[in-house]
Protein backbone atom coordinates (compact mmCIF):
# COMPACT_ATOMS: atom_id res chain seq x y z
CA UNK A 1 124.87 182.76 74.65
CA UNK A 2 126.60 181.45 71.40
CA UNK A 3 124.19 179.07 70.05
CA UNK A 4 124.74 176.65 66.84
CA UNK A 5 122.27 174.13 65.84
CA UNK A 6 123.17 171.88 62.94
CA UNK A 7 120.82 173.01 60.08
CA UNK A 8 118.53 170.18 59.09
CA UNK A 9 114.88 169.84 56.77
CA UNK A 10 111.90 170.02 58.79
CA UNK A 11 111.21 166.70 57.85
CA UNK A 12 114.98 165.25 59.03
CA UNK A 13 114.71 162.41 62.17
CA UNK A 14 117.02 165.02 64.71
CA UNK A 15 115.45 167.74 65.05
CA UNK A 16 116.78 171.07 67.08
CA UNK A 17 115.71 172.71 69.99
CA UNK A 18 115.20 176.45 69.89
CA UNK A 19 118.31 178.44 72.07
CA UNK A 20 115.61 179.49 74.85
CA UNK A 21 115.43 175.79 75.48
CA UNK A 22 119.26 175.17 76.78
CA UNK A 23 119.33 177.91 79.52
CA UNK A 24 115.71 176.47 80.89
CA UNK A 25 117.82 172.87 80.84
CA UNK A 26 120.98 174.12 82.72
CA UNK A 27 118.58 175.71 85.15
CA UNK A 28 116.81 172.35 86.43
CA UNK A 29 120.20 170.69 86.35
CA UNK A 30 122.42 173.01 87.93
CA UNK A 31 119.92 176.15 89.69
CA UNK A 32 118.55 178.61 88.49
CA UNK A 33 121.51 180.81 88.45
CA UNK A 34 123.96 178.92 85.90
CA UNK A 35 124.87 181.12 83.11
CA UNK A 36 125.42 179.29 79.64
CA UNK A 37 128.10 180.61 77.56
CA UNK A 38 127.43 178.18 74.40
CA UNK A 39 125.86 175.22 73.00
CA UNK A 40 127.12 173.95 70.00
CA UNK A 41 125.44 170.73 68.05
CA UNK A 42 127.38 167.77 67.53
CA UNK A 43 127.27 165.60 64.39
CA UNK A 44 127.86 162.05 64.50
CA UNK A 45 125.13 160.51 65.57
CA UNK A 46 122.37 159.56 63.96
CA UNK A 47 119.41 158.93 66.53
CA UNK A 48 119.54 161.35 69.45
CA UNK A 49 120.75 165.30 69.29
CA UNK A 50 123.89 166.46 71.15
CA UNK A 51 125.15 169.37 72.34
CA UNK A 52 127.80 170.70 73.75
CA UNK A 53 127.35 173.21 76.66
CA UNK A 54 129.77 175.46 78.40
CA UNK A 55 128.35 177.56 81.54
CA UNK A 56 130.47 180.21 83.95
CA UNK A 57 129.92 177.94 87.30
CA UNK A 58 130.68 174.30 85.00
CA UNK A 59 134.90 173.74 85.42
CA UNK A 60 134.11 171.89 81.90
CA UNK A 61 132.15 171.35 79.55
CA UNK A 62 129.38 168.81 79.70
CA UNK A 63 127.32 166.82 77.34
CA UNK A 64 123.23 167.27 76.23
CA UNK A 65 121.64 164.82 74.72
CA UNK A 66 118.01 165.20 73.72
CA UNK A 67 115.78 161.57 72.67
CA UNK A 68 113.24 162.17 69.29
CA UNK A 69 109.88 162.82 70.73
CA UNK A 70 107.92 160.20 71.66
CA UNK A 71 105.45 159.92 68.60
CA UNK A 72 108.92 159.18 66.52
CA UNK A 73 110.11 156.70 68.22
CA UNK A 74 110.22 153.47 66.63
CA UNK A 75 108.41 150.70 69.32
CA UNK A 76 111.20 148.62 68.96
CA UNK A 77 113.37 151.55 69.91
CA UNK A 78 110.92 153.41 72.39
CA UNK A 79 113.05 154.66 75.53
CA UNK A 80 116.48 153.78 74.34
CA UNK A 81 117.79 157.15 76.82
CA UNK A 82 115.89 155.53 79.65
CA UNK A 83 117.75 152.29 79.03
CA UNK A 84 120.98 153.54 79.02
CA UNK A 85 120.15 155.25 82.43
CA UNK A 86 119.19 152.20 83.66
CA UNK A 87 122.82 150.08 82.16
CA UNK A 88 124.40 152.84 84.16
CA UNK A 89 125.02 150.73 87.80
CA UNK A 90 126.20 147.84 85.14
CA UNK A 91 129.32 149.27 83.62
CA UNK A 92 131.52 149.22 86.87
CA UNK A 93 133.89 147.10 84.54
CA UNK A 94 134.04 150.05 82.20
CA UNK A 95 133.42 152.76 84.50
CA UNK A 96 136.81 154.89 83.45
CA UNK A 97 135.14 154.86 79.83
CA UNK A 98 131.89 155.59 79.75
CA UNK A 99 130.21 159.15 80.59
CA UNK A 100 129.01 160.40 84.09
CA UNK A 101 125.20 160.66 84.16
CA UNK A 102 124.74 163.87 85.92
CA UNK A 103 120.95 164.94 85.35
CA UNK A 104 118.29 162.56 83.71
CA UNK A 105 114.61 164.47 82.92
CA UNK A 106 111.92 161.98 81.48
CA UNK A 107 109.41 164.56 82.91
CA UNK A 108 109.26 166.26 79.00
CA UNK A 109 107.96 169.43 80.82
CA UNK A 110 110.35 171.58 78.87
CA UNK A 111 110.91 170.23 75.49
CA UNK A 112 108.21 167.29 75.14
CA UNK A 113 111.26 164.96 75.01
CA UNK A 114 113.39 162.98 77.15
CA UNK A 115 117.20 164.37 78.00
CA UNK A 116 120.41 163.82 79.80
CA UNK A 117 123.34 165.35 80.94
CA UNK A 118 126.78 163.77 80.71
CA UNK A 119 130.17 164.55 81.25
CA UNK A 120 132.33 165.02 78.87
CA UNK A 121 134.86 162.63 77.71
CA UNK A 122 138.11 163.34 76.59
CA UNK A 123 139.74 162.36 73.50
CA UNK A 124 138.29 162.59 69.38
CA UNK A 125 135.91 160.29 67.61
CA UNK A 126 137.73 157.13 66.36
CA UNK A 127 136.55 157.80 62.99
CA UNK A 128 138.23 161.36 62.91
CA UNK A 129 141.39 159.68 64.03
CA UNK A 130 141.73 156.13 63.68
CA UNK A 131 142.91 156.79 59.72
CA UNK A 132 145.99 159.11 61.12
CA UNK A 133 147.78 155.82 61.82
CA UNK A 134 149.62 153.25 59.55
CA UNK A 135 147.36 150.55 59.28
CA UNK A 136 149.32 147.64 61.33
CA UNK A 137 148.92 150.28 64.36
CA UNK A 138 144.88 149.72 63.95
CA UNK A 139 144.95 146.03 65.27
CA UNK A 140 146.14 147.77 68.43
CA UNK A 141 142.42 149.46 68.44
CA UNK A 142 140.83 146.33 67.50
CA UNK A 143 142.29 144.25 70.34
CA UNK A 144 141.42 146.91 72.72
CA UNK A 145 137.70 146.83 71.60
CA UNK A 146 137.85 143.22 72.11
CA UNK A 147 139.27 143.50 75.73
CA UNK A 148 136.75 146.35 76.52
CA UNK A 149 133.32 144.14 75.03
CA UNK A 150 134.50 140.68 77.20
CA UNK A 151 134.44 143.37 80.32
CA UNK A 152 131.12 144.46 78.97
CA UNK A 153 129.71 140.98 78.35
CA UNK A 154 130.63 138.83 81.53
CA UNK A 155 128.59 141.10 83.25
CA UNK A 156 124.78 138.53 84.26
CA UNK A 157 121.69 140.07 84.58
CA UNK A 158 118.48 139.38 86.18
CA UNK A 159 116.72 138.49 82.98
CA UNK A 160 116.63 138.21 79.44
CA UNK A 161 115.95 141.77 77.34
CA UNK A 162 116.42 145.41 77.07
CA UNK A 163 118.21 146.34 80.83
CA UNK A 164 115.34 148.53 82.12
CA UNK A 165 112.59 145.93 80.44
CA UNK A 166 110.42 144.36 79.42
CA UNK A 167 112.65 141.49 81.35
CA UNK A 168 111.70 137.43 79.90
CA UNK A 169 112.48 134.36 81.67
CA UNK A 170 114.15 132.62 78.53
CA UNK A 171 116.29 133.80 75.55
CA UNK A 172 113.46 132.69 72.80
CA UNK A 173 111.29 134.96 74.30
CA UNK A 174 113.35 137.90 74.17
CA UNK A 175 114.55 137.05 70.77
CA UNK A 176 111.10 136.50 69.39
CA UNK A 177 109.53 139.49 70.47
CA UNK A 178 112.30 141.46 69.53
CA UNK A 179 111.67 140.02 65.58
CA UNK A 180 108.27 140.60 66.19
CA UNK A 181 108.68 144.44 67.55
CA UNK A 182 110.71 145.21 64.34
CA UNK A 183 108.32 143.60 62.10
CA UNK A 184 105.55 145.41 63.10
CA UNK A 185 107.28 148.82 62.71
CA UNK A 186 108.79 147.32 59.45
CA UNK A 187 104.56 147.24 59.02
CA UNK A 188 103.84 150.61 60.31
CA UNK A 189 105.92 152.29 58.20
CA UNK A 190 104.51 150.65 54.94
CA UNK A 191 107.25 148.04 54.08
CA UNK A 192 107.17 144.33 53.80
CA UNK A 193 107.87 142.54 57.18
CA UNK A 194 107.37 138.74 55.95
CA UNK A 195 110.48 138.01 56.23
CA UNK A 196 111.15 138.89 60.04
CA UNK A 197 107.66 137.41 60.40
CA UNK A 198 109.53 133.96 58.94
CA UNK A 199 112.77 134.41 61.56
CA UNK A 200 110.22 134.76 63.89
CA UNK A 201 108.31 131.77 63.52
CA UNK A 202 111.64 129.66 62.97
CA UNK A 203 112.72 131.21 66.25
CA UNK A 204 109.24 129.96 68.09
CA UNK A 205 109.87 126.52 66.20
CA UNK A 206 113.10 126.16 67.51
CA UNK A 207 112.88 127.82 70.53
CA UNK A 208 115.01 125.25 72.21
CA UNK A 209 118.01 126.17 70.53
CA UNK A 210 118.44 129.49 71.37
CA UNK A 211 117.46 128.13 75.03
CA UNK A 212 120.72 126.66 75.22
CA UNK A 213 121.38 130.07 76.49
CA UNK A 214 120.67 129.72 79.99
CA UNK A 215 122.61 132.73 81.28
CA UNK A 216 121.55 136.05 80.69
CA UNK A 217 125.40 138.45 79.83
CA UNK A 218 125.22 142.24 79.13
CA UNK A 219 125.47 143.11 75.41
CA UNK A 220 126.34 146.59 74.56
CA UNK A 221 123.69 146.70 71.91
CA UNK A 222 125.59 148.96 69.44
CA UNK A 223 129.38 149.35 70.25
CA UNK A 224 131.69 149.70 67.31
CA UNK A 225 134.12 152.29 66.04
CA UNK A 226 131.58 155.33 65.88
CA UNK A 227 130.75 154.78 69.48
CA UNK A 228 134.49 155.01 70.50
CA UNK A 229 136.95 157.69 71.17
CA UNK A 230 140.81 158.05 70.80
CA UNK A 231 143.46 159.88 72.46
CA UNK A 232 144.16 162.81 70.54
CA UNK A 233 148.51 162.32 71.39
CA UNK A 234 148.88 158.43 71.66
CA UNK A 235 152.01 157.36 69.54
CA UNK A 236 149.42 154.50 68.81
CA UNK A 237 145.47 154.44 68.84
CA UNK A 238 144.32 153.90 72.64
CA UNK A 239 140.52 154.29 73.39
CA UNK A 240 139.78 156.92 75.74
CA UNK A 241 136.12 156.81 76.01
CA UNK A 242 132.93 154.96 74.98
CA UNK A 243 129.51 156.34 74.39
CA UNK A 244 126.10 155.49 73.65
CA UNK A 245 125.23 152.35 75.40
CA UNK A 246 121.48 153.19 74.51
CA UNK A 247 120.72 149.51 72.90
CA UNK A 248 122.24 147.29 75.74
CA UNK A 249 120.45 143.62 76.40
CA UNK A 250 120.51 140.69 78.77
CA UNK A 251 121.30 138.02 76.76
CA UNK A 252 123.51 135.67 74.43
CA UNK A 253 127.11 137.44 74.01
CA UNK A 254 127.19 136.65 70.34
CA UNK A 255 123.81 138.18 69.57
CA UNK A 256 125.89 141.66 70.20
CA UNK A 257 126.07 143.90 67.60
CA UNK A 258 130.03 144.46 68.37
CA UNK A 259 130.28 140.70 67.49
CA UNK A 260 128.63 141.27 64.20
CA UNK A 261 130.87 143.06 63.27
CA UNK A 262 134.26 142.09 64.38
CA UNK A 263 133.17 138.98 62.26
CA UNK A 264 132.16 140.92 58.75
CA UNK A 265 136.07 141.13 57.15
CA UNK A 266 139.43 139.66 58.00
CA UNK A 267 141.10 142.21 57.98
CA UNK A 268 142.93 144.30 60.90
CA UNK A 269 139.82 143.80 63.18
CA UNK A 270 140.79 140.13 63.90
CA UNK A 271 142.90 141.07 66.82
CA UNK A 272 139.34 141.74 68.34
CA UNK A 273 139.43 137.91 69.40
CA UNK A 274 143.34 137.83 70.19
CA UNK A 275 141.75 139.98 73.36
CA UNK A 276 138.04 138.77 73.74
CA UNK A 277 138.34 134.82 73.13
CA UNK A 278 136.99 132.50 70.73
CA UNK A 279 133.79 131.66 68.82
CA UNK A 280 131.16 129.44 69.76
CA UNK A 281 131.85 126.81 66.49
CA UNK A 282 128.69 124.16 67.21
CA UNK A 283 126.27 123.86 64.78
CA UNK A 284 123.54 125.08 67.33
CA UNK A 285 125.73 128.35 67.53
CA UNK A 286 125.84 128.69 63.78
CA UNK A 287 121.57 128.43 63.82
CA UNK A 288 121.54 131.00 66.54
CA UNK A 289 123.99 133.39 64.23
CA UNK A 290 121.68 133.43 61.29
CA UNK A 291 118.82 134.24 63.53
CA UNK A 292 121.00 137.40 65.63
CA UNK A 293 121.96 137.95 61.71
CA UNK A 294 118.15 138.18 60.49
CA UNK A 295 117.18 140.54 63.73
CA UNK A 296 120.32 142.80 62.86
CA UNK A 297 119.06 143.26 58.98
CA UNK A 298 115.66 144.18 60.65
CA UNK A 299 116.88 147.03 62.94
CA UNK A 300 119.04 147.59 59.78
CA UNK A 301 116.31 148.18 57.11
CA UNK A 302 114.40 150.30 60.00
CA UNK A 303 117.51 153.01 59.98
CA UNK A 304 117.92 152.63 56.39
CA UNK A 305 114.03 153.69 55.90
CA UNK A 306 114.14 156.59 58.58
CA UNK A 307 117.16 157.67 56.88
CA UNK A 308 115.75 157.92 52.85
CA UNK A 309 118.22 155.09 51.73
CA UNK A 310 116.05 153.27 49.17
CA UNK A 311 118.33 151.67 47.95
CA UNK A 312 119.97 150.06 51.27
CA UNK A 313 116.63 149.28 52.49
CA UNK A 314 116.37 147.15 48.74
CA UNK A 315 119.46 145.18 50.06
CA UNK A 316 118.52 143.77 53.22
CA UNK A 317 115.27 142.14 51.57
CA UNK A 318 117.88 140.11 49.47
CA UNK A 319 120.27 139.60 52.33
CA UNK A 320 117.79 138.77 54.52
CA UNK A 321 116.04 136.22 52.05
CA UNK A 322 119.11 133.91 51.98
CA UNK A 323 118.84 134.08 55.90
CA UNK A 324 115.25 132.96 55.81
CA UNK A 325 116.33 130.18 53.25
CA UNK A 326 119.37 129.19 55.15
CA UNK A 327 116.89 128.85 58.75
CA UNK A 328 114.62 126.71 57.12
């Protein structure tokens, strides 16, 4: 078996699994007589580690993707895998984009972590391709990401939160607990949560505001160009496939991190709302921006610390400082 693990430090977020590992996988997935030719890392991603495996009895190749153990696991971000297999009976409206779930293992018998098996999509990663084409062609891509996250977000759920729970009965309470599970692993990991402490308490204070939002829509949690993929002959970008729908919520549409950032620039990616609609403009919409703005920095300055970048996790004290001054 050709085996190629991305080399990493010992102290790095993804870590490997050893090559005796993927065989004992394939084996509970597909019997114990599947042969695995190769599994090969993939970059990319910065949270969970991929491979891709290729096996005699597979027509194709399919997808591994291995969660951090448990004990790294941010609370905040504890059993994003497990809520992605539970979005799964969501995404009819984007069923021709998204993976096929074909094994799920939260048993951590083998590896001491939870993993999946997908299909594998078709098509490159938009940020390998997207630059290939003149610039005008990119609104194209934008418009499509707009049509594909309206699909996404008129789908209701049940309640408001993370898909597979912990489900609230309002919006406030998701949203505050949310601020509070990212300040206390801001805490945990030795850095100064008083800010997302303040959102928090705003958020409690004027809970009736965000309670405006009476319906709970799907959110995709984390779609943007890195979660996309292109068509690798299209005269023109055209997404062929969408991944990691990990982070996906019940809640307000505009608290989606896709919305985030089809707002940051003007710049090609306002086609976005030529396909997904307009804004909500009312002052009460603004107030609930800054807040799904303050939460964002939070998650933000989490990644920034598990990733080393000092200096990035310096910047979202001062961004988020003119939030906290702006809720007030």
């Amino acid at each position: 078996m050709e085996f190629r693990s991305i080399s990493r430090e010992p102290s790095a977020f993804q870590q490997p699994v050893a090559d005796v590992d993927i065989p004992e996988i394939c084996g509970r997935a597909f019997g114990a007589g599947v042969r695995v030719t190769s599994a090969v890392e993939l970059g990319g991603g910065m949270y969970n580690t991929t491979y891709r495996i290729t096996a005699e009895s597979l027509p194709e190749p399919v997808i591994l993707r291995i969660a951090p153990a448990p004990d790294r696991q941010f609370a905040s971000e504890r059993g994003l895998m497990r809520n992605e297999y539970a979005t799964v009976p969501y995404l009819s409206t984007v069923a021709t984009l998204v993976p096929r779930m074909l094994f799920a293992d939260w048993s951590q018998e083998i590896i001491g972590r939870d993993w999946v098996l997908q299909s594998h999509l078709t098509g490159v990663p938009t940020p390998e391709r997207l630059g290939a084409y003149d610039r005008p062609l990119w609104r194209g891509f934008f418009a499509q990401l707009g049509e594909i996250t309206s699909r996404v977000h008129s789908i209701r759920g049940a309640h408001f939160g993370p898909v597979a729970g912990p489900g609230f009965p309002t919006w406030s309470a998701a949203v505050v607990a949310s601020l509070h599970a990212i300040a206390d692993d801001l805490s945990a990991s030795s850095l100064d949560a008083t800010d997302v402490r303040a959102v928090a308490d705003l958020a409690t204070e004027h809970r009736n505001v965000l309670d405006e939002i009476r319906e709970p829509h799907l959110l995709t949690g984390d779609l943007w160009t890195v979660n996309t993929m292109l068509s690798t002959e299209a005269p023109e970008p055209v997404i062929t496939g969408v991944l990691d729908l990990d982070r996906t919520l019940f809640g307000d549409p505009a608290a989606d991190w896709t919305i985030r950032m089809a707002s940051a620039k003007q710049d090609e990616r306002t086609a976005f709302w030529d396909a997904y609609g307009s804004r909500d403009a009312s002052s009460a919409g603004a107030w609930r921006a800054l807040v799904y703005e303050a939460r964002h920095l939070g998650a933000i300055r989490l990644e920034r610390h598990r990733l080393g970048n000092t200096e990035g996790v310096r910047d979202s004290y001062v961004a988020l400082g003119k939030i906290v001054s702006a809720l007030a």
